[in-house]
PDB file of N, CA and C in Angstrom:
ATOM      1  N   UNK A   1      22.365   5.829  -0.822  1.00  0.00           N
ATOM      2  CA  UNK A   1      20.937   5.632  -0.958  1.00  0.00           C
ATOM      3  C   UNK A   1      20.606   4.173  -0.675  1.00  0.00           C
ATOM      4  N   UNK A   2      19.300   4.086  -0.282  1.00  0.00           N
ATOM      5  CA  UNK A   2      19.087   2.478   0.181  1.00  0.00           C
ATOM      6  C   UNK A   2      18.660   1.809  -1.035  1.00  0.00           C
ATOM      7  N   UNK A   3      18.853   0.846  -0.942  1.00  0.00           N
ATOM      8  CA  UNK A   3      18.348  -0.645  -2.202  1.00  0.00           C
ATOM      9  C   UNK A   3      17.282  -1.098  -1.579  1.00  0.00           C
ATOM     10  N   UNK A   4      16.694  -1.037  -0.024  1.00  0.00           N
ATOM     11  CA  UNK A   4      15.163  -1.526  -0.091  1.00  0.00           C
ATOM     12  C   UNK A   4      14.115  -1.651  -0.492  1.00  0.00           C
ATOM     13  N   UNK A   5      13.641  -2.677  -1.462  1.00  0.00           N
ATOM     14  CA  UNK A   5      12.430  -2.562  -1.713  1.00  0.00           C
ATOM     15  C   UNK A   5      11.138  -3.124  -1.494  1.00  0.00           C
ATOM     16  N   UNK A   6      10.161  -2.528  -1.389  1.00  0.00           N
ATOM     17  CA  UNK A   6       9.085  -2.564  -0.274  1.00  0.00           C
ATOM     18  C   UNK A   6       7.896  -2.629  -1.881  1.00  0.00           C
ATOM     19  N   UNK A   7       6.606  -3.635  -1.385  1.00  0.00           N
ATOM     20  CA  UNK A   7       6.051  -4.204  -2.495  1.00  0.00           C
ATOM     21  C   UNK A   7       5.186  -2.556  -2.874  1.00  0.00           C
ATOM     22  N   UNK A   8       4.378  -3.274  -4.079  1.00  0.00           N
ATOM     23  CA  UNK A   8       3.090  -2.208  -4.524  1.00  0.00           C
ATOM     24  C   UNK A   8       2.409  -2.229  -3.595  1.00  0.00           C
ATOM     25  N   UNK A   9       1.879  -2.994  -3.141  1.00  0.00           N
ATOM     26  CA  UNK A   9       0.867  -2.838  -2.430  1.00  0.00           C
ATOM     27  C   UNK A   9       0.944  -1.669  -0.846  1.00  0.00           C
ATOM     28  N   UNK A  10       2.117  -2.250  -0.338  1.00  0.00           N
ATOM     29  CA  UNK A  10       2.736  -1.224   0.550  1.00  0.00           C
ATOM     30  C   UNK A  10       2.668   0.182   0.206  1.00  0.00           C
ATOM     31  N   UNK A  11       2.991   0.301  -1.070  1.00  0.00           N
ATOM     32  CA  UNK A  11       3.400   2.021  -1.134  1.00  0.00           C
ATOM     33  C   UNK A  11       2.088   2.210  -1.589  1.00  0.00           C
ATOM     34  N   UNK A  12       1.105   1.375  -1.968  1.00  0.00           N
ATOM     35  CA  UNK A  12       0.153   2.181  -2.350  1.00  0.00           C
ATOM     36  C   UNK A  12      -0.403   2.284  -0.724  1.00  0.00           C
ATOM     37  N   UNK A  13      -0.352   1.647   0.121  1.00  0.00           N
ATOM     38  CA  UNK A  13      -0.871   2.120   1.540  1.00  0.00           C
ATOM     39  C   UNK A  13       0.310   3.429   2.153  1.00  0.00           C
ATOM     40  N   UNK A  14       1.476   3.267   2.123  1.00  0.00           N
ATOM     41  CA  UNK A  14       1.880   4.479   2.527  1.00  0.00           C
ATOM     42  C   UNK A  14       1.797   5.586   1.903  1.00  0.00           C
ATOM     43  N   UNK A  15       1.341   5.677   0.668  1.00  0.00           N
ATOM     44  CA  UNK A  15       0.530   7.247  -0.418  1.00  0.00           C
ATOM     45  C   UNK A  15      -0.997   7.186   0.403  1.00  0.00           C
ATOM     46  N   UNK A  16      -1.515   6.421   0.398  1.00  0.00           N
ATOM     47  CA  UNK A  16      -3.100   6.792   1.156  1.00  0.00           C
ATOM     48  C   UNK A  16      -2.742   6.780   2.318  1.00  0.00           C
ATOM     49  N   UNK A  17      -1.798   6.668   3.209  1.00  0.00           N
ATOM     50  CA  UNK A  17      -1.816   7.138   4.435  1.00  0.00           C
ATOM     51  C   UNK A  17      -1.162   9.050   4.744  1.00  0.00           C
ATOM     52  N   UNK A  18      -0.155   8.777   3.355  1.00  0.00           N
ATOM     53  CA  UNK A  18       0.196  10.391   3.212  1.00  0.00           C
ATOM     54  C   UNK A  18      -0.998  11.033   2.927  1.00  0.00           C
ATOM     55  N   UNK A  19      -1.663  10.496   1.749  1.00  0.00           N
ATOM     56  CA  UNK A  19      -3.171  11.339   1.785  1.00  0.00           C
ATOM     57  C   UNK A  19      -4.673  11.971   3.028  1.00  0.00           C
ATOM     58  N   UNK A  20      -4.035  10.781   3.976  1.00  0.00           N
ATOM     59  CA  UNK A  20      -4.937  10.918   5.341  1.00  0.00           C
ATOM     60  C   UNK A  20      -6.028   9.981   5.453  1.00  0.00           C
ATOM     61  N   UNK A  21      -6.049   9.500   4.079  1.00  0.00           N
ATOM     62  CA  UNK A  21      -7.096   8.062   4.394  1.00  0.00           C
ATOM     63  C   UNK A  21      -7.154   7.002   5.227  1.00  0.00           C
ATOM     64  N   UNK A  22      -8.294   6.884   5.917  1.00  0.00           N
ATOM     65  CA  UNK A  22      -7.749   6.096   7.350  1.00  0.00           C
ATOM     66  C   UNK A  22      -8.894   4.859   6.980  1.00  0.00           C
ATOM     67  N   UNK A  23      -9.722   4.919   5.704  1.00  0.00           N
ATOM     68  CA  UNK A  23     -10.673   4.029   5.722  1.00  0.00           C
ATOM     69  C   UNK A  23     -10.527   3.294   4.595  1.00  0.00           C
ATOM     70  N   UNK A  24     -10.583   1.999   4.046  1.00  0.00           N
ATOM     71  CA  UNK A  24     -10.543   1.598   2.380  1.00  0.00           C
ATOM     72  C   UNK A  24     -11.522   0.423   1.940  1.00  0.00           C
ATOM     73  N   UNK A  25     -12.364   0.988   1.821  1.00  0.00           N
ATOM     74  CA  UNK A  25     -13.642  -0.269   0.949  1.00  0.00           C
ATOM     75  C   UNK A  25     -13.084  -0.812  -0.074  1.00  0.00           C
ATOM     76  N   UNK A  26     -13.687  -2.224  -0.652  1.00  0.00           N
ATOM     77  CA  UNK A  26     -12.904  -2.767  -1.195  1.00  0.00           C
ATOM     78  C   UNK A  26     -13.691  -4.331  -0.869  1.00  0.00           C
ATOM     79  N   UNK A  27     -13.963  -5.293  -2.424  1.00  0.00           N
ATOM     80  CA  UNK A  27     -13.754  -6.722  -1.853  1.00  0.00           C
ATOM     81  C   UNK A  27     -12.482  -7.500  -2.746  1.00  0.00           C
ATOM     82  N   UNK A  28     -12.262  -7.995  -1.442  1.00  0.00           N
ATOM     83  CA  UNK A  28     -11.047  -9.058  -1.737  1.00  0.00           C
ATOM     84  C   UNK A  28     -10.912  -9.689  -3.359  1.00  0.00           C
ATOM     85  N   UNK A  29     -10.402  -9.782  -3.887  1.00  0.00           N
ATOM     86  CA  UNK A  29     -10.192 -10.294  -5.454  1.00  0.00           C
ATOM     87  C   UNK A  29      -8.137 -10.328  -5.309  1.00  0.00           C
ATOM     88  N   UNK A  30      -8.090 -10.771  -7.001  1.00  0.00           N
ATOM     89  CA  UNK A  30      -7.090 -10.961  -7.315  1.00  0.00           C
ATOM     90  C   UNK A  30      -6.447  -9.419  -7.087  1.00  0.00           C
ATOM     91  N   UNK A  31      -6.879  -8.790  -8.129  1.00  0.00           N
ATOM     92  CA  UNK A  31      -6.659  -7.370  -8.520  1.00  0.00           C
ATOM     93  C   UNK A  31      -6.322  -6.718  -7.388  1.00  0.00           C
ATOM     94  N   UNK A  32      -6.882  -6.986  -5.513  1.00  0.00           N
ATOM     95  CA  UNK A  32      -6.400  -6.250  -5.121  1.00  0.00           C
ATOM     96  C   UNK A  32      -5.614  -7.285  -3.793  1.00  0.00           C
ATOM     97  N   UNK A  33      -4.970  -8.100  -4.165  1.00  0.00           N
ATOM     98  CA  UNK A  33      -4.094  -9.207  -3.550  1.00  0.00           C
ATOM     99  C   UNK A  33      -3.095  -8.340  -2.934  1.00  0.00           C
ATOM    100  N   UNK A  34      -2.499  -7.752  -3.883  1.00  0.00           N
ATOM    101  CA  UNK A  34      -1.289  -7.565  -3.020  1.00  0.00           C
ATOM    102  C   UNK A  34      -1.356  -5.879  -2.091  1.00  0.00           C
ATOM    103  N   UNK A  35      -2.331  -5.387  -2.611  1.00  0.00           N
ATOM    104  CA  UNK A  35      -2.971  -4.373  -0.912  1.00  0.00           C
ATOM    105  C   UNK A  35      -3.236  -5.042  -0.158  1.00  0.00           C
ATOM    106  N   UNK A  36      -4.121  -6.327  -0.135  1.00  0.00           N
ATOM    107  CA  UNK A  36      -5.201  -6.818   1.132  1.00  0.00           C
ATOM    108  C   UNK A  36      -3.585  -7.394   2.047  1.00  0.00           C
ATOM    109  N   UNK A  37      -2.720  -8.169   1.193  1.00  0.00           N
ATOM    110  CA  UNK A  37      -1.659  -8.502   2.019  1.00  0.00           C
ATOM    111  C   UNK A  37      -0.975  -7.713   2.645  1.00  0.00           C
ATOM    112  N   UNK A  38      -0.696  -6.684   2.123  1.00  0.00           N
ATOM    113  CA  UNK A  38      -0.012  -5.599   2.916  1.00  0.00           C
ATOM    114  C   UNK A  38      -0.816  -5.102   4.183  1.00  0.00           C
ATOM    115  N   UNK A  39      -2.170  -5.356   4.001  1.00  0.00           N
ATOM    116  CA  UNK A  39      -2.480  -4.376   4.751  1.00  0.00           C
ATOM    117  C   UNK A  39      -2.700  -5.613   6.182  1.00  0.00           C
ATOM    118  N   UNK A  40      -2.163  -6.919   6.104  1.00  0.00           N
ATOM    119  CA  UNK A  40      -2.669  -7.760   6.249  1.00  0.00           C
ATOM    120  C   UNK A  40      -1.249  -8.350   7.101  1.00  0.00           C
ATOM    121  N   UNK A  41      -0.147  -7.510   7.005  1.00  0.00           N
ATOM    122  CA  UNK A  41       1.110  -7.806   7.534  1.00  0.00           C
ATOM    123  C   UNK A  41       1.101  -7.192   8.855  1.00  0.00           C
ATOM    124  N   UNK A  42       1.737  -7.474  10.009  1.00  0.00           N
ATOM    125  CA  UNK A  42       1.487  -6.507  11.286  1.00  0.00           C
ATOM    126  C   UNK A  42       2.632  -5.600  11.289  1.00  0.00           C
ATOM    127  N   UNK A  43       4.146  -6.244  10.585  1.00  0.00           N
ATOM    128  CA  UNK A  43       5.405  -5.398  10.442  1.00  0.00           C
ATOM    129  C   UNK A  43       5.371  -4.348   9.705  1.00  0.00           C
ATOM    130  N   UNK A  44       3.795  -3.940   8.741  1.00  0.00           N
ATOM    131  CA  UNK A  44       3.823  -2.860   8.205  1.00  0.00           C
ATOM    132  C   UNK A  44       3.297  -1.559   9.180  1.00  0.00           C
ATOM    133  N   UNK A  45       2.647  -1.774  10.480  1.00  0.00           N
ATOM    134  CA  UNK A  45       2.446  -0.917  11.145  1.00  0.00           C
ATOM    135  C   UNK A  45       1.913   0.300  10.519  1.00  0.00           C
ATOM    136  N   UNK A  46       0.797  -0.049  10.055  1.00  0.00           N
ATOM    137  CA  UNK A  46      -0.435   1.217   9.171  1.00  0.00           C
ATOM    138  C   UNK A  46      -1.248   1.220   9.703  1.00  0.00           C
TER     139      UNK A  46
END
């Protein structure tokens, strides 16, 4: 089994992408730092 681990914010974008959500409102704050970064990486390819 793999030891990779990949942040919160990531898996909460790869569960809403399993869900089919292709859109996410939202303003920038602390609270949602580490989504906006993820979503904000190009190596995550979402």
């Amino acid at each position: 089994m793999s030891e990779k681990k990949i942040s919160a914010g990531l898996a909460a974008l790869k569960v809403m992408e399993g869900w089919g959500v292709h859109t996410i409102y939202g303003i920038p704050s602390g609270t949602l730092s580490g989504l906006m970064n993820a979503m904000g990486n190009p190596e995550n390819n979402i």
